[in-house]
C-alpha atoms as a PDB file:
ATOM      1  CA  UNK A   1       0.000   0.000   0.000  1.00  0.00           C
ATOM      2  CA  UNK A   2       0.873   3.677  -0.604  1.00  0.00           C
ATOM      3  CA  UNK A   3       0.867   6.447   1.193  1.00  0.00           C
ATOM      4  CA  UNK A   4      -2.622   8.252  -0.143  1.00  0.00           C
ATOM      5  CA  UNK A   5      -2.099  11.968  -1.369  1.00  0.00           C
ATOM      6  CA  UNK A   6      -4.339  14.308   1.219  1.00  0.00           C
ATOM      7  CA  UNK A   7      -5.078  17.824   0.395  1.00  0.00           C
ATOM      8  CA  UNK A   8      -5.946  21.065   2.933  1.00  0.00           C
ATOM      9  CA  UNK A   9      -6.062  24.553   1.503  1.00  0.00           C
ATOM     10  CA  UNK A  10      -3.011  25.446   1.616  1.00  0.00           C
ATOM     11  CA  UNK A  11      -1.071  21.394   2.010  1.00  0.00           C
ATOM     12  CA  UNK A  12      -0.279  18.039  -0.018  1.00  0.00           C
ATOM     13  CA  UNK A  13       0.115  15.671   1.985  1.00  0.00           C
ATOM     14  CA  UNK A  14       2.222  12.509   0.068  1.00  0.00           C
ATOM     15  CA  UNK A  15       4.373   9.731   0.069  1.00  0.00           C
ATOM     16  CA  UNK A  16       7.930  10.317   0.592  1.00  0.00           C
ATOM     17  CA  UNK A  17       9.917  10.565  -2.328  1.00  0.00           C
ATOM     18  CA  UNK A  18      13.774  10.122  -2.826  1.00  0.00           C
ATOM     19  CA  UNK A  19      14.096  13.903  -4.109  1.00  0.00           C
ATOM     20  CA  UNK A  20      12.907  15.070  -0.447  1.00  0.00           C
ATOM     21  CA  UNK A  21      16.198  14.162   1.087  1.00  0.00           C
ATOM     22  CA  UNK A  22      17.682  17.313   1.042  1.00  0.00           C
ATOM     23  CA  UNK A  23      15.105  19.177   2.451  1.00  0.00           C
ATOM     24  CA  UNK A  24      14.053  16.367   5.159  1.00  0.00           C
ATOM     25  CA  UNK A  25      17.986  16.423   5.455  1.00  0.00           C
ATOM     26  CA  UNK A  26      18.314  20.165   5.834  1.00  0.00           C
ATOM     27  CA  UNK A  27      14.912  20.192   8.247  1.00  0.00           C
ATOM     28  CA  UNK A  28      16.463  17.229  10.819  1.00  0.00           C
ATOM     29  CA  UNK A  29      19.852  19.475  10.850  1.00  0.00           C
ATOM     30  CA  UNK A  30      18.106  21.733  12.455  1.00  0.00           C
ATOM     31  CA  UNK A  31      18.334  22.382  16.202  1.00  0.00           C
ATOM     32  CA  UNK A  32      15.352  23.676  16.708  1.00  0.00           C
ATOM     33  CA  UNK A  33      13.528  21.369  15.152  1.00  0.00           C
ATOM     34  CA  UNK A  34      15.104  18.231  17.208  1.00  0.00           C
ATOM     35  CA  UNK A  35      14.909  19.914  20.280  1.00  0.00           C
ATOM     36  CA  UNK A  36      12.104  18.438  21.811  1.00  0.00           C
ATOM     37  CA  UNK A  37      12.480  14.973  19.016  1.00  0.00           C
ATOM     38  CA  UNK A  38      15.870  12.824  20.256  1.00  0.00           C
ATOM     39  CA  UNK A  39      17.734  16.588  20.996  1.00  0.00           C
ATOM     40  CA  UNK A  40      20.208  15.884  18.637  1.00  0.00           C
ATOM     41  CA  UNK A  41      20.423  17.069  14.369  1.00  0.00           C
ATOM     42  CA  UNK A  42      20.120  14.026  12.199  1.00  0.00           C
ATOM     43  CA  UNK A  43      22.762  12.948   9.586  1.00  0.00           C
ATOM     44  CA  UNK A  44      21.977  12.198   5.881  1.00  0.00           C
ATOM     45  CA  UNK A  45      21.842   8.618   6.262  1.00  0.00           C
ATOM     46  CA  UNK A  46      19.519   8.772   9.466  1.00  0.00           C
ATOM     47  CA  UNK A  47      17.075  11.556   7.559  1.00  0.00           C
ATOM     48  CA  UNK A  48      17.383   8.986   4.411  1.00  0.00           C
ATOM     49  CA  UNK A  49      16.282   5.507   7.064  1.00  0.00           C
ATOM     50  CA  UNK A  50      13.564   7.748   8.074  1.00  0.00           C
ATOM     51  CA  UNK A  51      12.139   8.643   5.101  1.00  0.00           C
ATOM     52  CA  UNK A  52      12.376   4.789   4.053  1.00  0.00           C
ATOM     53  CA  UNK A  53      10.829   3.790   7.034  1.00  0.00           C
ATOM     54  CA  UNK A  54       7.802   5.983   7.172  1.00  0.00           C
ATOM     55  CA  UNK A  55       6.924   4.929   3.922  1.00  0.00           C
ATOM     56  CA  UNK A  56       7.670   0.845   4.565  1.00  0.00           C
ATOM     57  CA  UNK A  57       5.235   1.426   7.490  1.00  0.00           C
ATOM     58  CA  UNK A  58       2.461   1.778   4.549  1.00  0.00           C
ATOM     59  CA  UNK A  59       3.229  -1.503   3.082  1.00  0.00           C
ATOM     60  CA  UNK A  60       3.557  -3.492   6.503  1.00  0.00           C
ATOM     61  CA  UNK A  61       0.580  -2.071   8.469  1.00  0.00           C
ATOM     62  CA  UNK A  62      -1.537   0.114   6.918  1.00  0.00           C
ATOM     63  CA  UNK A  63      -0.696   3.074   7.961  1.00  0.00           C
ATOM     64  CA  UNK A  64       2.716   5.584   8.053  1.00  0.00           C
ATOM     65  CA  UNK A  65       3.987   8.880   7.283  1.00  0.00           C
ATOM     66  CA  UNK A  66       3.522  11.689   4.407  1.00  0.00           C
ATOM     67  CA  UNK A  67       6.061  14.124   3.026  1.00  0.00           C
ATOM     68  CA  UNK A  68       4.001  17.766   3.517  1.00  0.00           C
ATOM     69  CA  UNK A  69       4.374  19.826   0.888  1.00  0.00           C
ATOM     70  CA  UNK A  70       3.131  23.554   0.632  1.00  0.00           C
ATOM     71  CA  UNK A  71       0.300  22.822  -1.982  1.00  0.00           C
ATOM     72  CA  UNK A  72       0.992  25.705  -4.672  1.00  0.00           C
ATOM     73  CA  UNK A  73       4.786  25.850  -4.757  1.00  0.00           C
ATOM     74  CA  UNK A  74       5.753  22.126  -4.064  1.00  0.00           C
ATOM     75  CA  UNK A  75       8.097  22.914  -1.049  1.00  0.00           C
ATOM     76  CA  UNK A  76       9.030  20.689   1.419  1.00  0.00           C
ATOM     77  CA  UNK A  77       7.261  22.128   4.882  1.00  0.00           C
ATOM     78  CA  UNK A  78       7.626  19.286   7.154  1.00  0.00           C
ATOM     79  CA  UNK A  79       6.349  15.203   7.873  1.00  0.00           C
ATOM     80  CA  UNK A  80       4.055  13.915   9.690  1.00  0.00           C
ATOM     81  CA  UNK A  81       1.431  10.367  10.472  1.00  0.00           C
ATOM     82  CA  UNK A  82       1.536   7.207  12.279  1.00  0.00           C
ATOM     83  CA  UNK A  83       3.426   4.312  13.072  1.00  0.00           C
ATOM     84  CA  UNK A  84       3.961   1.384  15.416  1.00  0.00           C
ATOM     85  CA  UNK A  85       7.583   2.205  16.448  1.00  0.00           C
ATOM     86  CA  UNK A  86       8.035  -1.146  18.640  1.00  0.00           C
ATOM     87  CA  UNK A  87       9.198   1.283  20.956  1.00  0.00           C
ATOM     88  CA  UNK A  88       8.960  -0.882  23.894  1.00  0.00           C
ATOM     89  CA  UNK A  89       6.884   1.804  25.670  1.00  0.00           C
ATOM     90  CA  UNK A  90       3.874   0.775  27.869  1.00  0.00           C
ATOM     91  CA  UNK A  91       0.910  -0.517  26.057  1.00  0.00           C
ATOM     92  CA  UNK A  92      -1.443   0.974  28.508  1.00  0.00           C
ATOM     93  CA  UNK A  93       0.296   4.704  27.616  1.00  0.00           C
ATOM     94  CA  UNK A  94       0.788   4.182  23.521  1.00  0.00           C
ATOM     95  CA  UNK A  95      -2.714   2.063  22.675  1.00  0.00           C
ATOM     96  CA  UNK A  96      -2.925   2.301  18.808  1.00  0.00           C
ATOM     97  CA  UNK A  97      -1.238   4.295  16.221  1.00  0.00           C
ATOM     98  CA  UNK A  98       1.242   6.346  17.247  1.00  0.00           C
ATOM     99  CA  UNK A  99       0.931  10.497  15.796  1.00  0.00           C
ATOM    100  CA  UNK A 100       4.141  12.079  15.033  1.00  0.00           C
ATOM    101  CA  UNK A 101       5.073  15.000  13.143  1.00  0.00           C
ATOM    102  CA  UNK A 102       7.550  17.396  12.849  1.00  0.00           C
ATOM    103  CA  UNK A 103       7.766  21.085  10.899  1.00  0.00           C
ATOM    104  CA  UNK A 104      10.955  23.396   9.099  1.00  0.00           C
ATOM    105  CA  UNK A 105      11.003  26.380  10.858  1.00  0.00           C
ATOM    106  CA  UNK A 106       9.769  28.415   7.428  1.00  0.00           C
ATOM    107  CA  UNK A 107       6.162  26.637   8.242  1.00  0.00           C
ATOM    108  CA  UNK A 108       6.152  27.312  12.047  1.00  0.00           C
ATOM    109  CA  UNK A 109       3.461  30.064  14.051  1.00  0.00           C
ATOM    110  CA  UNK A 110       1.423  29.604  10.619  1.00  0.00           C
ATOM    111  CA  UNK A 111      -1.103  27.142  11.479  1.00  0.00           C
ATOM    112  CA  UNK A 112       0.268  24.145   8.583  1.00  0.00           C
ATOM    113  CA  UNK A 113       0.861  21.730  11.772  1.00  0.00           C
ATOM    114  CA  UNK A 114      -2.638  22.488  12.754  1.00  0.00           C
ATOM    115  CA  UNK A 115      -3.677  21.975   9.265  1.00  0.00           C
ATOM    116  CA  UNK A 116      -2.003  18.848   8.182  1.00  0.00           C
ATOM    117  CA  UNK A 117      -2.403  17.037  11.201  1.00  0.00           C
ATOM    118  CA  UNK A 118      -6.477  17.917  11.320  1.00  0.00           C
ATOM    119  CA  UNK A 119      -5.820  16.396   7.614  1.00  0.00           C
ATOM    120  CA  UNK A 120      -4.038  12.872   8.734  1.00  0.00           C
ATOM    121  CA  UNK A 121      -6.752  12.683  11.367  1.00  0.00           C
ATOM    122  CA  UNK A 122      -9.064  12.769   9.056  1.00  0.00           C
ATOM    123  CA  UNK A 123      -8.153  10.066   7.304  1.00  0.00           C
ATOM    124  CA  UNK A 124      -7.068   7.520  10.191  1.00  0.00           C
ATOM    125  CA  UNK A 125     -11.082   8.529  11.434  1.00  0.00           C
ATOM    126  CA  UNK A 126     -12.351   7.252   8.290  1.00  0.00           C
ATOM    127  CA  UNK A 127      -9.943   4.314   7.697  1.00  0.00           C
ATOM    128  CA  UNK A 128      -8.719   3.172  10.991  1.00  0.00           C
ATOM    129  CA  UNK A 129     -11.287   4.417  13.604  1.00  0.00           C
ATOM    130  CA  UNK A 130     -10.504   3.876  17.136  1.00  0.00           C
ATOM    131  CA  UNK A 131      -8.025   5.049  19.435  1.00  0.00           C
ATOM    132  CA  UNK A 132      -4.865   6.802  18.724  1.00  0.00           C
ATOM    133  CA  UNK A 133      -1.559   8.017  20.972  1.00  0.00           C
ATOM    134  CA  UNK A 134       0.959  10.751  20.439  1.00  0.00           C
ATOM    135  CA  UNK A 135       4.427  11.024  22.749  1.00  0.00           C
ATOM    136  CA  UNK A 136       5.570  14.672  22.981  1.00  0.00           C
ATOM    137  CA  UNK A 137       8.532  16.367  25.368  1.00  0.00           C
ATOM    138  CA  UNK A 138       6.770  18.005  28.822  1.00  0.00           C
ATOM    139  CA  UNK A 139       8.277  21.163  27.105  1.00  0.00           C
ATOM    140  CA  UNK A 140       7.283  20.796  23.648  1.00  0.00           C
ATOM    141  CA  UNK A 141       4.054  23.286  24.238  1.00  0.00           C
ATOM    142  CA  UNK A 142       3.702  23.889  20.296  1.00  0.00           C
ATOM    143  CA  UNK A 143       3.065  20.027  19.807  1.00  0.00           C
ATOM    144  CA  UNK A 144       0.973  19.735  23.043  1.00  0.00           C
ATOM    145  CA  UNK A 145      -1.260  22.557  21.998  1.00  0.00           C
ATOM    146  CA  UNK A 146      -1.738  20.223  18.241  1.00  0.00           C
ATOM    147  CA  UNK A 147      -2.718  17.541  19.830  1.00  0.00           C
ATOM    148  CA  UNK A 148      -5.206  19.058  22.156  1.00  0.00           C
ATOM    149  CA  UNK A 149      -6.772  20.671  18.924  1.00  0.00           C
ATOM    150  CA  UNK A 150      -7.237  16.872  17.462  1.00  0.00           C
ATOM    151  CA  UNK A 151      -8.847  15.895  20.984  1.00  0.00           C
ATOM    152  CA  UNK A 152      -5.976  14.175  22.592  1.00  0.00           C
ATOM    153  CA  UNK A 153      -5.724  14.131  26.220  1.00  0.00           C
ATOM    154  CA  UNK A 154      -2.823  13.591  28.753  1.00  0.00           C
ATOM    155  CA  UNK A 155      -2.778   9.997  30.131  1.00  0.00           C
ATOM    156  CA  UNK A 156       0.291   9.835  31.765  1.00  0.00           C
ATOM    157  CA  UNK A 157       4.241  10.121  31.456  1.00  0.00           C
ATOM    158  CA  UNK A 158       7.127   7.719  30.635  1.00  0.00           C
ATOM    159  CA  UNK A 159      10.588   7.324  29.632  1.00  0.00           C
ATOM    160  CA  UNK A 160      11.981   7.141  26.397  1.00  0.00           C
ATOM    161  CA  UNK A 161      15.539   6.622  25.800  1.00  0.00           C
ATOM    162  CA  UNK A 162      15.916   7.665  29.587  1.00  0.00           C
ATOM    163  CA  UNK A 163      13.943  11.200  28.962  1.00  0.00           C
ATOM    164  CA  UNK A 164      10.556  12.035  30.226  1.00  0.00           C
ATOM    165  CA  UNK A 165       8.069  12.470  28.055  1.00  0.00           C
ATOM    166  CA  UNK A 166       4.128  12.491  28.155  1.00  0.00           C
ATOM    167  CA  UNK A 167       1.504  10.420  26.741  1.00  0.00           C
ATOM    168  CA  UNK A 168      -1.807  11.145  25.302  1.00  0.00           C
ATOM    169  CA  UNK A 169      -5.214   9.317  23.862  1.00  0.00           C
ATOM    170  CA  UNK A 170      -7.336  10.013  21.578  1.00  0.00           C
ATOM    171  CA  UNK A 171     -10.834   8.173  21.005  1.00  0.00           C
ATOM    172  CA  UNK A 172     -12.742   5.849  22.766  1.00  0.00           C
END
């Protein structure tokens, strides 16, 4: 299965393709993007794995990650969707498909996370109803004010890779 294409106003939502490197490259470089996502920038290779693997995650289960793109000039703006990372992480605290996403700077205090997550929940509500989890950093308040929007709620908090971070729910 491939990713399907999703559209918003102002997004496309797609599969990953192998000309996004650079930009997913040049957006996982970025400090402040991995600040509150593993702390550390991302080399080539690692960008290049995780581009692979969010769209693998199609094939093997259903469900994975899109490339968004800004929907009139093409440009890479950020990924996002949802996986089963095997994490090891208490089932009780990560029940269903896991949300993830992550934003370039050049789309942040616009509303496009808003926009394209709304988007990928709308599709996992028609295709894979039920409930959903998302991980974030305590300090991450950008992507802890997202997932509020999309109805998740705070269910508890864990370690991952020996940080804290919280967990959240969404439906039933």
């Amino acid at each position: 299965m491939k990713a399907p294409v999703l559209e918003t106003e102002r997004l496309r939502l797609r599969q990953a393709e192998p000309g996004d490197l650079e930009a997913a490259a040049a957006m996982w470089a970025d400090e402040g993007v991995v600040r509150f996502i593993g702390g550390k920038p991302r080399n080539r290779q690692e960008v290049w794995f995780a581009l692979l693997r969010g769209a693998g995650l199609w094939m093997l289960s259903g469900h994975g990650y899109w490339v968004v793109t800004d929907k009139q000039t093409g440009a890479f703006l950020g990924e996002g969707g949802f996986a089963d990372f095997k994490r090891g992480l208490p089932a009780h605290l990560v029940p269903g498909p896991e949300a993830g996403w992550a934003f370039a700077p050049a789309a942040w205090g616009r509303g496009l996370a808003t926009e394209a997550v709304r988007a990928m929940h709308g599709w996992l509500d028609q295709n894979l109803p039920g409930i959903s989890s998302c991980v974030i950093d305590p300090d991450n308040l950008a992507s802890a004010k997202v997932a509020a929007k999309m109805g998740y709620v705070q269910t508890g908090e864990t370690l991952l890779g020996g940080e804290r971070v919280n967990t959240y729910r969404r439906g039933a």
